[in-house]
Protein backbone atom coordinates (compact mmCIF):
# COMPACT_ATOMS: atom_id res chain seq x y z
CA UNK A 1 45.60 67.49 -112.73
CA UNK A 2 45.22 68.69 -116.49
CA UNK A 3 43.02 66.73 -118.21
CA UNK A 4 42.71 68.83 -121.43
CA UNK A 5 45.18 70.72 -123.52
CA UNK A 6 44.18 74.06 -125.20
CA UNK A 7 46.05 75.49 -128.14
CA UNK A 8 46.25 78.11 -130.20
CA UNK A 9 46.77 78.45 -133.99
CA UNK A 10 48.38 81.18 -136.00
CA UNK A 11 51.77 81.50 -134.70
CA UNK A 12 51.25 78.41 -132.32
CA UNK A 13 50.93 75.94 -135.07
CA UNK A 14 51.59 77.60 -138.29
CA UNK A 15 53.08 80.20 -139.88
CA UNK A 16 50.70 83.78 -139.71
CA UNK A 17 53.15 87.05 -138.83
CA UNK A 18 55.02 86.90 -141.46
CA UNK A 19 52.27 87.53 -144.23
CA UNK A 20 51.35 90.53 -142.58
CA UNK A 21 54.88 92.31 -142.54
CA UNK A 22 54.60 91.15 -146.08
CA UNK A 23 51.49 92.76 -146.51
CA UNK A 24 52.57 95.73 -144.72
CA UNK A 25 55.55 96.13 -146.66
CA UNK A 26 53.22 95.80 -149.98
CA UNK A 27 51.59 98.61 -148.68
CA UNK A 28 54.30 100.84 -148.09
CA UNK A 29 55.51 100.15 -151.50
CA UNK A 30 52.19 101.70 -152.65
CA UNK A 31 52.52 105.12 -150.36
CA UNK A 32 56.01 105.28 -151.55
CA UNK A 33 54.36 106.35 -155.10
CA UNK A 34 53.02 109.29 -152.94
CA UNK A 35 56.37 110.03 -151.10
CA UNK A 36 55.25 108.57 -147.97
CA UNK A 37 57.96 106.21 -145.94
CA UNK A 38 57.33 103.82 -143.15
CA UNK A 39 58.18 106.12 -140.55
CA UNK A 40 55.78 108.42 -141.41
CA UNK A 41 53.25 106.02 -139.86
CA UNK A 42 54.56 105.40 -136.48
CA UNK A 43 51.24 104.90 -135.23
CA UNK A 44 49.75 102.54 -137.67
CA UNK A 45 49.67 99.82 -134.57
CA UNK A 46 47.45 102.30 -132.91
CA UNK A 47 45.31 102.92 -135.96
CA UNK A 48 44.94 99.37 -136.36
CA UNK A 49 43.95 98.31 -132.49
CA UNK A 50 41.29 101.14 -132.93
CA UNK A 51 39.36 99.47 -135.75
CA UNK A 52 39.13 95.83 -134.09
CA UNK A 53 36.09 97.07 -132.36
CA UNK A 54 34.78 97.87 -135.90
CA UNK A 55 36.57 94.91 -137.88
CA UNK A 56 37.72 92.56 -135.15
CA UNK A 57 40.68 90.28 -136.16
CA UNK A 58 41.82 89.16 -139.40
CA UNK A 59 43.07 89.95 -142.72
CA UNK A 60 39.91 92.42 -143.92
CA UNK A 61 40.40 93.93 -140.61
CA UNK A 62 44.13 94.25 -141.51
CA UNK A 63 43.37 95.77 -145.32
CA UNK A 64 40.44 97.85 -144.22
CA UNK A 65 42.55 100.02 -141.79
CA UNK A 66 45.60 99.90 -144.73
CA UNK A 67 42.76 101.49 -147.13
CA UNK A 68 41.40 103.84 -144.34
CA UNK A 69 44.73 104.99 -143.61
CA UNK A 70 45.81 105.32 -147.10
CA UNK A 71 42.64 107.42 -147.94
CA UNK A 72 43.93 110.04 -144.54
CA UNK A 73 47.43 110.21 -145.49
CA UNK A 74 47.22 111.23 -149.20
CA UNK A 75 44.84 113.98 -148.71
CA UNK A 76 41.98 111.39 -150.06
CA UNK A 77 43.73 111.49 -153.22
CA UNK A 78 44.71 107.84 -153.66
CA UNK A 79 44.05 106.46 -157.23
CA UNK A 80 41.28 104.03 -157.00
CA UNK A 81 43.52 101.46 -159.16
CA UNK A 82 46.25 101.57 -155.92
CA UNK A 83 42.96 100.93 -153.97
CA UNK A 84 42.53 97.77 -156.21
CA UNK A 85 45.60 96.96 -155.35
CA UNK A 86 45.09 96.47 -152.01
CA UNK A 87 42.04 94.86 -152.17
CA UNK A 88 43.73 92.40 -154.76
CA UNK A 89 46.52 91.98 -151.40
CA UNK A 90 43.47 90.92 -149.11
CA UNK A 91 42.54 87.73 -151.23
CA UNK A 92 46.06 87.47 -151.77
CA UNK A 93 46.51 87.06 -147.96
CA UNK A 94 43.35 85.35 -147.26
CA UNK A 95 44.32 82.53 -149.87
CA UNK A 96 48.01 82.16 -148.65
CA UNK A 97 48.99 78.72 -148.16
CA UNK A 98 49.30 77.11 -144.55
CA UNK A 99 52.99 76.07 -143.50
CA UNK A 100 53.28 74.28 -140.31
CA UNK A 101 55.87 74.77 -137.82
CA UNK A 102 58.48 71.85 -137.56
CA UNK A 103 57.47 69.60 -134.96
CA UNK A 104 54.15 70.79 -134.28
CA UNK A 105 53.27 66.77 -136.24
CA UNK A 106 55.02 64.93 -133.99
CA UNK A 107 53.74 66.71 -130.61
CA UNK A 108 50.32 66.72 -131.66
CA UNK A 109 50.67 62.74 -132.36
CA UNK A 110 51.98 61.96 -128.79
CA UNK A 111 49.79 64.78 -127.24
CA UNK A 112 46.53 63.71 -128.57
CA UNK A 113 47.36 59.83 -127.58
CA UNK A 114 47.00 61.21 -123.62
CA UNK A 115 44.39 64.39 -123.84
CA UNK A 116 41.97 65.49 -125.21
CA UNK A 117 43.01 68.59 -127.51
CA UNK A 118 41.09 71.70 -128.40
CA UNK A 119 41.69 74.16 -130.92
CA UNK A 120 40.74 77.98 -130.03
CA UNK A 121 41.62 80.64 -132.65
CA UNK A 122 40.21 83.83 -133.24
CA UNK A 123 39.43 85.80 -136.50
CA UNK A 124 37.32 85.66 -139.29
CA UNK A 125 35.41 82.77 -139.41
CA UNK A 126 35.51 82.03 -142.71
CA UNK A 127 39.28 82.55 -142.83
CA UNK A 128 40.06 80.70 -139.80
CA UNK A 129 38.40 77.53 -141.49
CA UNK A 130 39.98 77.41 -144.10
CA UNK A 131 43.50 77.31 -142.74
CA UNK A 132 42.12 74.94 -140.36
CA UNK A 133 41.04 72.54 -143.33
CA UNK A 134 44.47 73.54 -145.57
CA UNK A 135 46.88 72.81 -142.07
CA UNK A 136 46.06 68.90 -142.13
CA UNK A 137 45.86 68.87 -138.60
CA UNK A 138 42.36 68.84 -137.73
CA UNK A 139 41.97 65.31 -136.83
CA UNK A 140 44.15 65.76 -133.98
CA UNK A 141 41.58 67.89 -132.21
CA UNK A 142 38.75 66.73 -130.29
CA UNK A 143 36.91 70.01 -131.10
CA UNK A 144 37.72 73.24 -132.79
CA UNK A 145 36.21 76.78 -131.46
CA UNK A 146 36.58 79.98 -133.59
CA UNK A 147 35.35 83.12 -131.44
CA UNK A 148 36.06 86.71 -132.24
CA UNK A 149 37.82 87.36 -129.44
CA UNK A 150 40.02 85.90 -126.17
CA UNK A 151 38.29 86.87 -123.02
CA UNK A 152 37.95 85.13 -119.55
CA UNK A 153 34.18 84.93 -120.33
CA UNK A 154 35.48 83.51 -123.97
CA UNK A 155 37.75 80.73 -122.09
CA UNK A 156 35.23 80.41 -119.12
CA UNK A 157 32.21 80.03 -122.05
CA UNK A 158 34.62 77.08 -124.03
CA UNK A 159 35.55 75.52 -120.35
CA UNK A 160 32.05 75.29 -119.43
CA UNK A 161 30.79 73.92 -122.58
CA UNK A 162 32.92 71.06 -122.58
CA UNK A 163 32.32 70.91 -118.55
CA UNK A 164 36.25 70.96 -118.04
CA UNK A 165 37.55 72.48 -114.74
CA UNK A 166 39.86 75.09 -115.21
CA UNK A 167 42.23 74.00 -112.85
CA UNK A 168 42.10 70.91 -115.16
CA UNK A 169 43.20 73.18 -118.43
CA UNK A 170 46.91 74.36 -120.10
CA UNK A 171 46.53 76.54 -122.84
CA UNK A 172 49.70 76.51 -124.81
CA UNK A 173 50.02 79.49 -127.33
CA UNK A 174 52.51 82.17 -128.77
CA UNK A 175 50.35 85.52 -127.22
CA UNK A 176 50.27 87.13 -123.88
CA UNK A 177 47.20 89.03 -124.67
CA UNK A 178 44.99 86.14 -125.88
CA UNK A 179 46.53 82.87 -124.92
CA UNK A 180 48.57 83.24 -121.50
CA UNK A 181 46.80 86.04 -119.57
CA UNK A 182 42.66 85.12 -119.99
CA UNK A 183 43.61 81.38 -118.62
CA UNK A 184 45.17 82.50 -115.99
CA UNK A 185 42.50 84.92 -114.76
CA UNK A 186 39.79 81.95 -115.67
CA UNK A 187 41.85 79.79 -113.40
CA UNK A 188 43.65 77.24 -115.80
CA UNK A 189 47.28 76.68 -116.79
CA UNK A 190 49.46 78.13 -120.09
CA UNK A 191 52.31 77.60 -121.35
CA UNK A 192 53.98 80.58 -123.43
CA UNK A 193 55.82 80.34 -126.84
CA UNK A 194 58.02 82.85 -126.26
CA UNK A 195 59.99 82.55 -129.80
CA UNK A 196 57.55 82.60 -132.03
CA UNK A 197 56.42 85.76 -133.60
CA UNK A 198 53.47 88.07 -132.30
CA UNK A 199 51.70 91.44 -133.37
CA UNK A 200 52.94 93.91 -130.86
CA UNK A 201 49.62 94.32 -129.61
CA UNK A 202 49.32 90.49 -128.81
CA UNK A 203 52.60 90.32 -127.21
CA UNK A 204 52.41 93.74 -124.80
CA UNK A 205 54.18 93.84 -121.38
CA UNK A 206 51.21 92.81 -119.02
CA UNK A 207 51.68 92.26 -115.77
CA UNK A 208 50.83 88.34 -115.48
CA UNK A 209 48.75 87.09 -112.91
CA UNK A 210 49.06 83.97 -110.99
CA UNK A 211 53.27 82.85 -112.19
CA UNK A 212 52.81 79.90 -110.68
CA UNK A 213 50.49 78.45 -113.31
CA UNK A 214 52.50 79.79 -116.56
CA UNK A 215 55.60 78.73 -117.99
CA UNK A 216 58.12 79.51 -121.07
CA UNK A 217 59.36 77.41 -123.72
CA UNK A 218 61.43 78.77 -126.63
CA UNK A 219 59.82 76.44 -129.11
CA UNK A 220 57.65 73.61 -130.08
CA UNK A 221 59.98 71.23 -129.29
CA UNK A 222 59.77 72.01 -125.57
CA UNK A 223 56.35 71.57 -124.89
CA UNK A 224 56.41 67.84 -124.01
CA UNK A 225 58.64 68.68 -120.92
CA UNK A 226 56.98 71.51 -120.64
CA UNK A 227 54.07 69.30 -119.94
CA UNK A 228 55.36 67.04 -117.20
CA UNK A 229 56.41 69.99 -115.22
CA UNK A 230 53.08 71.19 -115.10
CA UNK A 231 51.74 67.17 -114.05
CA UNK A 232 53.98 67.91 -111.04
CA UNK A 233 52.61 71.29 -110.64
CA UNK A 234 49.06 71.20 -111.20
CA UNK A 235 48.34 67.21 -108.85
């Protein structure tokens, strides 16, 4: 029976992709001065995976590797005030304000009336707070965990502190990677938002383990039925 819900954040509940293709293409506007073109970087996913283990997730991550690689492509002979620029895209970025999905209100209202919800995100911790605090949805949440990264041990760790079963847990959230595959391997239940947008590297083509605990939904709106499959599934 699931007793507790699980969700995710950027992408599940608000708005987060879409300032990073802006930043990207910000950042291609600055190599342009130096005649380089988007498809010149083919592999800036790659470049960008690489320096988690240094930077982990987040915006600095995001502008550190846009700086690194700008510094490699241009012989090292970026102009420090295109650096600034940059930079000045980071607080840009980390400041952005919070838009909400449509309906992610109304779910969270008739969701939190029969579970108990938890928010896990992962990122910078400062960052993460704040959009926590700007999204006006805190209150919905009986507890909020920011970690670094999405593990089994990271779920198992969360499951354990809040003694919840994992056969007794859905996590509902918009990446494989993250939110869909480490439940499953702990044991618990997911539900995948498959419309909503995801980094490439969050969304890969991993093999998923244990089908019978993981459905799709196309949006927000069809997580409540969504839901009372998974009562029937999961007695």
């Amino acid at each position: 029976m699931i007793k507790w819900i699980g969700f995710d954040a950027d992408d599940t509940l608000w708005k987060n992709e879409e300032i990073y293709l802006r930043g990207r293409r910000e950042f291609f506007k600055v190599l342009s001065k130096y005649g380089i073109q988007p498809q010149d970087l083919d592999s800036m996913d790659d470049f960008e995976v690489e320096n988690i283990q240094y930077y982990g997730y987040g915006v600095m991550s995001f502008v550190l590797s846009m700086i690194e690689i700008a510094i490699e492509v241009t012989g090292e002979q970026i102009h420090p005030g295109d650096i600034q620029q940059l930079i000045n895209l980071a607080k840009e970025m980390l400041t952005e304000q919070v838009e909400v999905f449509d309906d992610v209100v109304p779910l969270l209202e008739e969701l939190s009336s029969e579970y108990p919800l938890l928010l896990i995100t992962k990122g910078d911790l400062l960052h993460q707070q704040r959009k926590i605090s700007m999204s006006g949805l805190t209150h919905f949440f009986r507890a909020v965990e920011i970690v670094s990264d999405k593990t089994p041990d990271t779920y198992q760790h969360i499951l354990d502190q809040y003694q919840i079963s994992p056969g007794n847990f859905v996590m509902i959230g918009n990446s494989l990677r993250s939110d869909i595959l480490p439940v499953l391997q702990s044991g618990g239940w997911a539900i995948h938002l498959t419309d909503h947008p995801t980094w490439s590297h969050e969304d890969d083509s991993l093999a998923i383990a244990h089908p019978e605990r993981y459905l799709k939904v196309k949006g927000i709106s069809q997580i409540a039925d969504a839901m009372e499959t998974l009562m029937y599934l999961a007695p």
